[in-house]
C-alpha atoms as a PDB file:
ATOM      1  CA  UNK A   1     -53.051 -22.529  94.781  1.00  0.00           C
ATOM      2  CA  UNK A   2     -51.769 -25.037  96.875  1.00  0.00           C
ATOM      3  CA  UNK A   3     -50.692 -28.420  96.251  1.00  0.00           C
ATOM      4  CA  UNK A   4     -49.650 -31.416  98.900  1.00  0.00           C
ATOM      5  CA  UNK A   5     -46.974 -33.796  97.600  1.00  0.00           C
ATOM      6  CA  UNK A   6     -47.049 -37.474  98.944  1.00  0.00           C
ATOM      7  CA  UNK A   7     -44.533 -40.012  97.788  1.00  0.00           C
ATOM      8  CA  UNK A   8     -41.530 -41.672  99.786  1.00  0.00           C
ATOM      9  CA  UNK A   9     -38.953 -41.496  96.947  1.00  0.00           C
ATOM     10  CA  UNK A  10     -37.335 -37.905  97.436  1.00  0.00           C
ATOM     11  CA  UNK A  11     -36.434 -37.794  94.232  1.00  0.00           C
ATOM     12  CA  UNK A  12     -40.099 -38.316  92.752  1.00  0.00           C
ATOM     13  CA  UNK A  13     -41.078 -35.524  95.432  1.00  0.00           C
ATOM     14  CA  UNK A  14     -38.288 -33.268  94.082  1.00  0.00           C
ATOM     15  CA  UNK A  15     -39.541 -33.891  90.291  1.00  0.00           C
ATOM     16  CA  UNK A  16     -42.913 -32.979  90.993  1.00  0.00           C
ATOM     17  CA  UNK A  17     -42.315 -29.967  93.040  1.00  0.00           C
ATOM     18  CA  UNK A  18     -40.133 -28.655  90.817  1.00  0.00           C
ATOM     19  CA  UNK A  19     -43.066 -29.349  87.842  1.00  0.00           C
ATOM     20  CA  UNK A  20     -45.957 -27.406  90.063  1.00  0.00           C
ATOM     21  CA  UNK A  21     -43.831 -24.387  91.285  1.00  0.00           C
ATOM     22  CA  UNK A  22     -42.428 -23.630  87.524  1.00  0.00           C
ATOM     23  CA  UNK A  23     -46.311 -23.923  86.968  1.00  0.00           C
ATOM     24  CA  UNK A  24     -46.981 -21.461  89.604  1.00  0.00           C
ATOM     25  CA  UNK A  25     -48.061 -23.314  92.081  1.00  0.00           C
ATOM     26  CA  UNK A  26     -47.276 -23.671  96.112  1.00  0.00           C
ATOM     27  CA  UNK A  27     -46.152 -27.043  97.406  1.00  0.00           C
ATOM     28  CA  UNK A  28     -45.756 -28.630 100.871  1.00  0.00           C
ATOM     29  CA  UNK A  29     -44.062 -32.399 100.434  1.00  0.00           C
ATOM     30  CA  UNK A  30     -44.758 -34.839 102.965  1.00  0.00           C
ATOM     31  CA  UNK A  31     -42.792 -38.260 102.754  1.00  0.00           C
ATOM     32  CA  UNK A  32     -45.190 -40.522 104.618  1.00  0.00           C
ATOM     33  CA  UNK A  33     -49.096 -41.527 105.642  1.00  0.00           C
ATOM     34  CA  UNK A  34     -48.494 -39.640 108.946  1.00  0.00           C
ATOM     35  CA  UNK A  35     -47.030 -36.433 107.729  1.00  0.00           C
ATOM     36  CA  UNK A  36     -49.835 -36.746 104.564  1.00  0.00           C
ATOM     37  CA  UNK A  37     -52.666 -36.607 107.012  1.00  0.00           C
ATOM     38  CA  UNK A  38     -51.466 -33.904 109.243  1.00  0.00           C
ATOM     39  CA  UNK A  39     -50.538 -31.676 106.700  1.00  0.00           C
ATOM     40  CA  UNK A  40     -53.726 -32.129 104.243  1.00  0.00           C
ATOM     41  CA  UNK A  41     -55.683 -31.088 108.035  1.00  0.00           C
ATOM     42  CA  UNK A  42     -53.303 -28.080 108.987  1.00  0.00           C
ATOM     43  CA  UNK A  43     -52.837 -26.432 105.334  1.00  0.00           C
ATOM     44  CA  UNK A  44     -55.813 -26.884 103.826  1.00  0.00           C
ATOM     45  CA  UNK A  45     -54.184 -27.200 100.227  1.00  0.00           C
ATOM     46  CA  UNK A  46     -56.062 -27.446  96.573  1.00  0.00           C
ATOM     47  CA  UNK A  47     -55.347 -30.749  95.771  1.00  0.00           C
ATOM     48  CA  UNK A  48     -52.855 -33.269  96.990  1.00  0.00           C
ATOM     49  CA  UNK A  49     -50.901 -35.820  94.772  1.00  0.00           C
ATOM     50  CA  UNK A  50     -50.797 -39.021  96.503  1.00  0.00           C
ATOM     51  CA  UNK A  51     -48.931 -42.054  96.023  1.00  0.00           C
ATOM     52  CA  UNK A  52     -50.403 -45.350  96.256  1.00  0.00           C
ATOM     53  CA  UNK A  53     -47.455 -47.499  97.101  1.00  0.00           C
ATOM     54  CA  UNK A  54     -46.494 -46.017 100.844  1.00  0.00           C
ATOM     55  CA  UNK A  55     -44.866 -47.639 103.410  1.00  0.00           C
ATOM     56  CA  UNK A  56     -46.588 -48.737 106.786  1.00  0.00           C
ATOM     57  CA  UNK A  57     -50.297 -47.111 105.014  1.00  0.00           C
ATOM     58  CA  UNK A  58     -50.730 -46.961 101.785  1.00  0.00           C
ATOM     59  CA  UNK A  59     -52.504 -44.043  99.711  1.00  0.00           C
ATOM     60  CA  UNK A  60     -55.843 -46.038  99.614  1.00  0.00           C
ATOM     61  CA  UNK A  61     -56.195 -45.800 103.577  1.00  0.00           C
ATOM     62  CA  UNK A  62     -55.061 -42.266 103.305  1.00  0.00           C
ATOM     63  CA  UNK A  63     -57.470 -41.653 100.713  1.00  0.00           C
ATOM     64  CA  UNK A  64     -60.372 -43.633 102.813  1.00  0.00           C
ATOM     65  CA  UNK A  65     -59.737 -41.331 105.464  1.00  0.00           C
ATOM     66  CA  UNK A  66     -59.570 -37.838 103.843  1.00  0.00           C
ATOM     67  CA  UNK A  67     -62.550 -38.353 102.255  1.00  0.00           C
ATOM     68  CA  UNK A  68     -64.260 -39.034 105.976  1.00  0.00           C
ATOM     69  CA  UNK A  69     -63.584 -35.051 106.228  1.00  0.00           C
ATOM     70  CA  UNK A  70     -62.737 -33.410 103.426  1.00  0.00           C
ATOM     71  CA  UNK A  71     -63.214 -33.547  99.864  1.00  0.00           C
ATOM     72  CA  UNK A  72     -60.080 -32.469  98.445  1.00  0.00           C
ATOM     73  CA  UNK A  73     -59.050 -33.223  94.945  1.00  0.00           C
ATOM     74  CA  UNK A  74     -56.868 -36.159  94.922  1.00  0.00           C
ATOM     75  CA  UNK A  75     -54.545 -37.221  92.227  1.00  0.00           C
ATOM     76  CA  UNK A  76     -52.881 -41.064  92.903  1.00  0.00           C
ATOM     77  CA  UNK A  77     -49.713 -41.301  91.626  1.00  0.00           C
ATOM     78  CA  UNK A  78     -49.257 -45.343  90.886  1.00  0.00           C
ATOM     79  CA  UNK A  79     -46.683 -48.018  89.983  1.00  0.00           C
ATOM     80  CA  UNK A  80     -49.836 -50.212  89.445  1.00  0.00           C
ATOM     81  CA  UNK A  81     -50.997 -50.876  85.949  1.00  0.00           C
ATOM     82  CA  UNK A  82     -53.886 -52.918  86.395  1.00  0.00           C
ATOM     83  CA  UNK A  83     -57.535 -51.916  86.100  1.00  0.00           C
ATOM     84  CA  UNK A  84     -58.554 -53.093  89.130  1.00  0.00           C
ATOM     85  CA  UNK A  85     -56.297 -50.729  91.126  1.00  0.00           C
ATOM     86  CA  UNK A  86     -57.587 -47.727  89.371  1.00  0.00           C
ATOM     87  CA  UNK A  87     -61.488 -48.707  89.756  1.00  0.00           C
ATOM     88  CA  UNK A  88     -60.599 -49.105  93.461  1.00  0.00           C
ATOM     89  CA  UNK A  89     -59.152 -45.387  93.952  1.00  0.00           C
ATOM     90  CA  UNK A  90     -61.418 -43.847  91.602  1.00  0.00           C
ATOM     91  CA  UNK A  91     -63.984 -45.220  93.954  1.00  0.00           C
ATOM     92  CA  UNK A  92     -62.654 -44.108  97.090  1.00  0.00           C
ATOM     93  CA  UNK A  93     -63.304 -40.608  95.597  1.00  0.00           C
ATOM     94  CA  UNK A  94     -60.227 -40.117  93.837  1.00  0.00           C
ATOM     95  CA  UNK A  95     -60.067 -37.362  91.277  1.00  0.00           C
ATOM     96  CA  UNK A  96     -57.450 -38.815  88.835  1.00  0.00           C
ATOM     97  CA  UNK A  97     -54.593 -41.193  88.647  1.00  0.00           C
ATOM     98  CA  UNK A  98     -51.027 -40.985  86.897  1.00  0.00           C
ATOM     99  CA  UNK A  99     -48.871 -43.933  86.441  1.00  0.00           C
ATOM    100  CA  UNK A 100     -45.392 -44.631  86.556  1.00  0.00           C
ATOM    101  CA  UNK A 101     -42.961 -43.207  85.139  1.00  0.00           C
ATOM    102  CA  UNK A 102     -44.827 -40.171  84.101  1.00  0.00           C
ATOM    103  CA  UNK A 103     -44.189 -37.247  82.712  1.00  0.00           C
ATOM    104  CA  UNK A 104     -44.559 -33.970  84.742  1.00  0.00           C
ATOM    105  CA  UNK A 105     -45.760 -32.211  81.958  1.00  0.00           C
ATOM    106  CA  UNK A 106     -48.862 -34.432  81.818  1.00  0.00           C
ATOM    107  CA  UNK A 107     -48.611 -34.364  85.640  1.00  0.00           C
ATOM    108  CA  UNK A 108     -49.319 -30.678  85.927  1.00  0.00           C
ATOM    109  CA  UNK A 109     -51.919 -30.815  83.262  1.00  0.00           C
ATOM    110  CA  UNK A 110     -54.024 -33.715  85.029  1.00  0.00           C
ATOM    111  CA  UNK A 111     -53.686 -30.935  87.943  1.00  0.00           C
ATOM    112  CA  UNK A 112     -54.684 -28.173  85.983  1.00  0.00           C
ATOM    113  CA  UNK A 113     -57.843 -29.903  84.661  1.00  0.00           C
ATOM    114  CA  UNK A 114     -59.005 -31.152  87.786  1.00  0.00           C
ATOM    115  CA  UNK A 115     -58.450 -27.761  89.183  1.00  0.00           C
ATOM    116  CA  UNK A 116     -60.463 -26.466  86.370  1.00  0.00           C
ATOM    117  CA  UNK A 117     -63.541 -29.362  86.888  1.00  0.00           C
ATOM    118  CA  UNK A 118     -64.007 -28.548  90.688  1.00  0.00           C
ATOM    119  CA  UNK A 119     -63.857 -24.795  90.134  1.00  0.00           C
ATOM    120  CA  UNK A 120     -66.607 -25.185  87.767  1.00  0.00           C
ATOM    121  CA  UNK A 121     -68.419 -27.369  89.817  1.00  0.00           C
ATOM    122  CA  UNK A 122     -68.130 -24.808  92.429  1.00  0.00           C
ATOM    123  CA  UNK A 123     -69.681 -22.002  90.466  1.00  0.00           C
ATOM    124  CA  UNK A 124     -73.602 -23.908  90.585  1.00  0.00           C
ATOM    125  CA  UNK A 125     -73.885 -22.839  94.189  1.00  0.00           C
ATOM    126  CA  UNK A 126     -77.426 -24.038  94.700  1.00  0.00           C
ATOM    127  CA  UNK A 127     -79.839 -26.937  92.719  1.00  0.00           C
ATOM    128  CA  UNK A 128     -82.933 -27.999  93.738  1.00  0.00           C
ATOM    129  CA  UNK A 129     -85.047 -30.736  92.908  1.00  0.00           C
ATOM    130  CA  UNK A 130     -87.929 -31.871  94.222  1.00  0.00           C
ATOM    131  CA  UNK A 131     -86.628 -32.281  98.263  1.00  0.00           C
ATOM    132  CA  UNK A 132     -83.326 -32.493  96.904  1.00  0.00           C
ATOM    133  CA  UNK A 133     -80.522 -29.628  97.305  1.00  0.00           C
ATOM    134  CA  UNK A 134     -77.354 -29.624  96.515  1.00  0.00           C
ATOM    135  CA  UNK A 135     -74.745 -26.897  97.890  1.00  0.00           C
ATOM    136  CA  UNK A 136     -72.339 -26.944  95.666  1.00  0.00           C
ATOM    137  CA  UNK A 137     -70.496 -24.584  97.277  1.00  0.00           C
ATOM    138  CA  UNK A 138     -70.629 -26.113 101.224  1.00  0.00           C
ATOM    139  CA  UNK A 139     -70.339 -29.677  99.481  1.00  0.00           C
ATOM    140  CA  UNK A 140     -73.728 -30.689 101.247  1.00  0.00           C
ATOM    141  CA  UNK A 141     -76.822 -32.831 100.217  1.00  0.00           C
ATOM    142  CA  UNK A 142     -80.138 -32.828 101.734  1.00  0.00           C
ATOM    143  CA  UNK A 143     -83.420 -34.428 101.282  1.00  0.00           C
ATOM    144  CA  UNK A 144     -86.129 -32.953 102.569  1.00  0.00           C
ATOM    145  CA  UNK A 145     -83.687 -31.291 105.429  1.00  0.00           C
ATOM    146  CA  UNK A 146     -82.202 -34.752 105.846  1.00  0.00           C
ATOM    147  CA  UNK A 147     -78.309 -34.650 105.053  1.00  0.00           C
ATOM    148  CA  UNK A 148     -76.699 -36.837 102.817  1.00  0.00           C
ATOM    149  CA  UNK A 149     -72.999 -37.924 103.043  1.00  0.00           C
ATOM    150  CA  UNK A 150     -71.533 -37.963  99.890  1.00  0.00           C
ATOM    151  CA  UNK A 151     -67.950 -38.930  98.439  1.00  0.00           C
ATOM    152  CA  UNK A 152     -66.605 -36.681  96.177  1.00  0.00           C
ATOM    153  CA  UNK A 153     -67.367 -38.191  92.903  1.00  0.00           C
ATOM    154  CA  UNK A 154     -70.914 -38.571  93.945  1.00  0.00           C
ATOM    155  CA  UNK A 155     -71.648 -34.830  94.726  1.00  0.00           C
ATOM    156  CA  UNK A 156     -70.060 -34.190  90.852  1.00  0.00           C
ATOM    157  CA  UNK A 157     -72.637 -36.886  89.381  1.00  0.00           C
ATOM    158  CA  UNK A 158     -74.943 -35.287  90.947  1.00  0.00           C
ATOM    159  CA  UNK A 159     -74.541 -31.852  90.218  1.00  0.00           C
ATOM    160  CA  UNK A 160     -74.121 -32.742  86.321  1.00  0.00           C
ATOM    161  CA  UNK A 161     -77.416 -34.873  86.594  1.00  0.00           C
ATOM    162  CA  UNK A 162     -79.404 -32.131  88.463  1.00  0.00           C
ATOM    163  CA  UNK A 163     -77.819 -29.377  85.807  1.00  0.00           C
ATOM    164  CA  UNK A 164     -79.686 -31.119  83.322  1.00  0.00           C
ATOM    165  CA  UNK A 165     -82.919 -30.174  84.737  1.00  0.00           C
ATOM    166  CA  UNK A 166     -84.873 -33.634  83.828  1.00  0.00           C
ATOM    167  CA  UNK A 167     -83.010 -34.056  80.061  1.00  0.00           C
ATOM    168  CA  UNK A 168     -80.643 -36.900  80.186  1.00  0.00           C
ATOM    169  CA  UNK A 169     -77.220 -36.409  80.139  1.00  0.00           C
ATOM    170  CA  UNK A 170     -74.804 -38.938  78.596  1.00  0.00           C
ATOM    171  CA  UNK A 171     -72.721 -41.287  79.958  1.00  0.00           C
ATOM    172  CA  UNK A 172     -69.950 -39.928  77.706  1.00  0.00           C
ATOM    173  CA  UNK A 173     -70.087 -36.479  79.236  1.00  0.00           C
ATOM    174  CA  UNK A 174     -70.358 -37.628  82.522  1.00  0.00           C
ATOM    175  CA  UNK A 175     -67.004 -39.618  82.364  1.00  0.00           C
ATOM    176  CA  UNK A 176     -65.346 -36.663  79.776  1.00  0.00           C
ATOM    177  CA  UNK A 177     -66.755 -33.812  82.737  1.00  0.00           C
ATOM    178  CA  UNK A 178     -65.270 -35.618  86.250  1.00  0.00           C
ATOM    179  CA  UNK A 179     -62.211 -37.960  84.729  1.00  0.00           C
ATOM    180  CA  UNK A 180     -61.528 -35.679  81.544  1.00  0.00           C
ATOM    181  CA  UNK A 181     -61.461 -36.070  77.773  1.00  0.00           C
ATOM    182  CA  UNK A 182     -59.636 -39.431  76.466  1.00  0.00           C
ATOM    183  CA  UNK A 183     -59.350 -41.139  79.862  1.00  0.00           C
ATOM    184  CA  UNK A 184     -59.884 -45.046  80.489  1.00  0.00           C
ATOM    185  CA  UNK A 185     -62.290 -44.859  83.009  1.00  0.00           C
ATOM    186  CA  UNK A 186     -64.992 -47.011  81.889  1.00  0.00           C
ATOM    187  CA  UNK A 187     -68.620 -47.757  82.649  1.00  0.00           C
ATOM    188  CA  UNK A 188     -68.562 -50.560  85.102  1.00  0.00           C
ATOM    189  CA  UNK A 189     -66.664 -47.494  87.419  1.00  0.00           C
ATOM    190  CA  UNK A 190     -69.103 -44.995  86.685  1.00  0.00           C
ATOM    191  CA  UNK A 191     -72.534 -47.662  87.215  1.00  0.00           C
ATOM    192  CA  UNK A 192     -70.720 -48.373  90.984  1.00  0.00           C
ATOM    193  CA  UNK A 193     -70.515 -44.639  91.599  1.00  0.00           C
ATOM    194  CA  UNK A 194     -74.218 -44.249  90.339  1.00  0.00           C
ATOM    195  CA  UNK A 195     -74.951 -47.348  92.504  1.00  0.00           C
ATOM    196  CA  UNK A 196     -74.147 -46.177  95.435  1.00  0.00           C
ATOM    197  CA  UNK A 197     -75.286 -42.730  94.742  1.00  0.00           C
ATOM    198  CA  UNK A 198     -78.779 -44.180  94.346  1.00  0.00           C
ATOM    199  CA  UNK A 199     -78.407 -46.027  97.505  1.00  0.00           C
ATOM    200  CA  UNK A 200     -77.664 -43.659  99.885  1.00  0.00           C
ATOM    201  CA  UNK A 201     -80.670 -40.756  97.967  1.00  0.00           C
ATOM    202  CA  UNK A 202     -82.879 -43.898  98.519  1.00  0.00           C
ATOM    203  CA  UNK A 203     -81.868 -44.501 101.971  1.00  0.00           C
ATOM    204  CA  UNK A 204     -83.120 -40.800 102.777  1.00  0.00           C
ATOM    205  CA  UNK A 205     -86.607 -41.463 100.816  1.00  0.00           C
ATOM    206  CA  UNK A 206     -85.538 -40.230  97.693  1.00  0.00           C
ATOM    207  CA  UNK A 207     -86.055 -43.414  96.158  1.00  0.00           C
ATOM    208  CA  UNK A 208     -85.232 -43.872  92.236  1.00  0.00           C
ATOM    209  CA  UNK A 209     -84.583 -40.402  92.016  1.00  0.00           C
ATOM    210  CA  UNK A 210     -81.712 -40.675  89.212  1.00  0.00           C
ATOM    211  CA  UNK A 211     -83.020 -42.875  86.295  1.00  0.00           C
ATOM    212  CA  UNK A 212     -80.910 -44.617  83.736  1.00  0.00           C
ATOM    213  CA  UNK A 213     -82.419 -44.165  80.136  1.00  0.00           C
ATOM    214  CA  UNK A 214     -80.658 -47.047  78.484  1.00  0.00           C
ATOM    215  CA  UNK A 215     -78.599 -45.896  75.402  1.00  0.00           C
ATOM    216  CA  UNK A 216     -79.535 -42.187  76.153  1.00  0.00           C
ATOM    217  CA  UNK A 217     -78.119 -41.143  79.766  1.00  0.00           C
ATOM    218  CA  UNK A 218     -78.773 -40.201  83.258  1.00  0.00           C
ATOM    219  CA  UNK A 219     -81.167 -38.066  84.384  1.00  0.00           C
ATOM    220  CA  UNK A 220     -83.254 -36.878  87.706  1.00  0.00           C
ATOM    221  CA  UNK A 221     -86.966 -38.342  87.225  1.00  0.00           C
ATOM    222  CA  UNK A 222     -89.505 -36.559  88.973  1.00  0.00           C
ATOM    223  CA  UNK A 223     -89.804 -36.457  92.656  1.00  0.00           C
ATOM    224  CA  UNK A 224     -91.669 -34.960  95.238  1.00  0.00           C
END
């Protein structure tokens, strides 16, 4: 598999290349916004590590404009500690964040399980409920033919959701399934994903179609 590399400080970029080819992986480094963008169009890697703190654009634009085209796993690399900073990438779409100084060893397994998430997502290629389908596999929503744009944290709600066929699934597994076991990502980022999930299923006349059971979970309610 390969993985894209963004981060200005060389020596971060030789750290974590050096990490992800031990682990087997292929690795393009780019040391700017620029670069970032070009190569994440040309090489079409797995996943791309992205730091937040980059000169001239930082990794939220970036971010903000990868996920206009592409869906790519993203990991943000961050000097940040503060909550607010990781709500705001997680809801650009970002996969996962790692703060530093980190260790690689954690680095690579962050990769590895968001590797293994979106793989698994992958392998539901087709759900259908009521007008709604989900392509897993082309990353596309429709409702009744119309297509819906979602980020890439949206599509994996709602693949979980529609998985559970009608039975509620919890809010636990939700966050444990797209951020992984043990992380801090808490509700208030998960209820703004679902928000604007509903939002844009309602805006193409698929109105309340995923229902919040209150101390139970998420689930699709029936729909024509």
């Amino acid at each position: 598999m390969k993985i894209l590399v963004v981060d200005d400080d060389p020596q971060i970029r030789e750290i974590v290349t050096i990490a992800l080819e031990r682990a087997g992986y292929s690795v393009i480094t780019a040391a700017d916004a620029k670069l970032a963008l070009i190569h994440a169009g040309r090489e079409n890697p797995d996943l791309i590590v992205l730091d937040v703190g980059l000169p001239e654009m930082d990794g939220f634009e970036v971010c903000r404009r990868l996920r206009a085209t592409s869906q790519v796993p993203i990991l943000f690399l961050t000097a940040l500690d503060d909550e607010v900073d990781r709500v705001v990438g997680l809801e650009l779409g970002a996969d996962d964040y790692v703060t530093k100084p980190f260790s690689p060893r954690e680095l690579v397994a962050r990769i590895r399980a968001i590797l293994k998430r979106t793989n698994g997502l992958q392998q539901t290629l087709l759900l259908r409920h009521g007008g709604i389908s989900l392509d897993a596999d082309a990353h596309r929503c429709t409702v009744q033919d119309q297509d819906v744009p979602l980020t890439s944290t949206e599509h994996k709600i709602l693949t979980q959701v529609m998985r559970g066929a009608g039975k509620p699934v919890s809010r636990v597994d939700l966050i444990n399934t797209l951020w992984g076991v043990g992380s801090d990502v808490s509700d208030r980022t998960l209820d703004s994903h679902l928000r604007n999930l509903r939002a844009k299923l309602a805006d193409a006349g698929a109105v309340d179609a995923v229902q919040t059971l209150h101390g139970v979970g998420i689930r699709m309610a029936p729909c024509a």
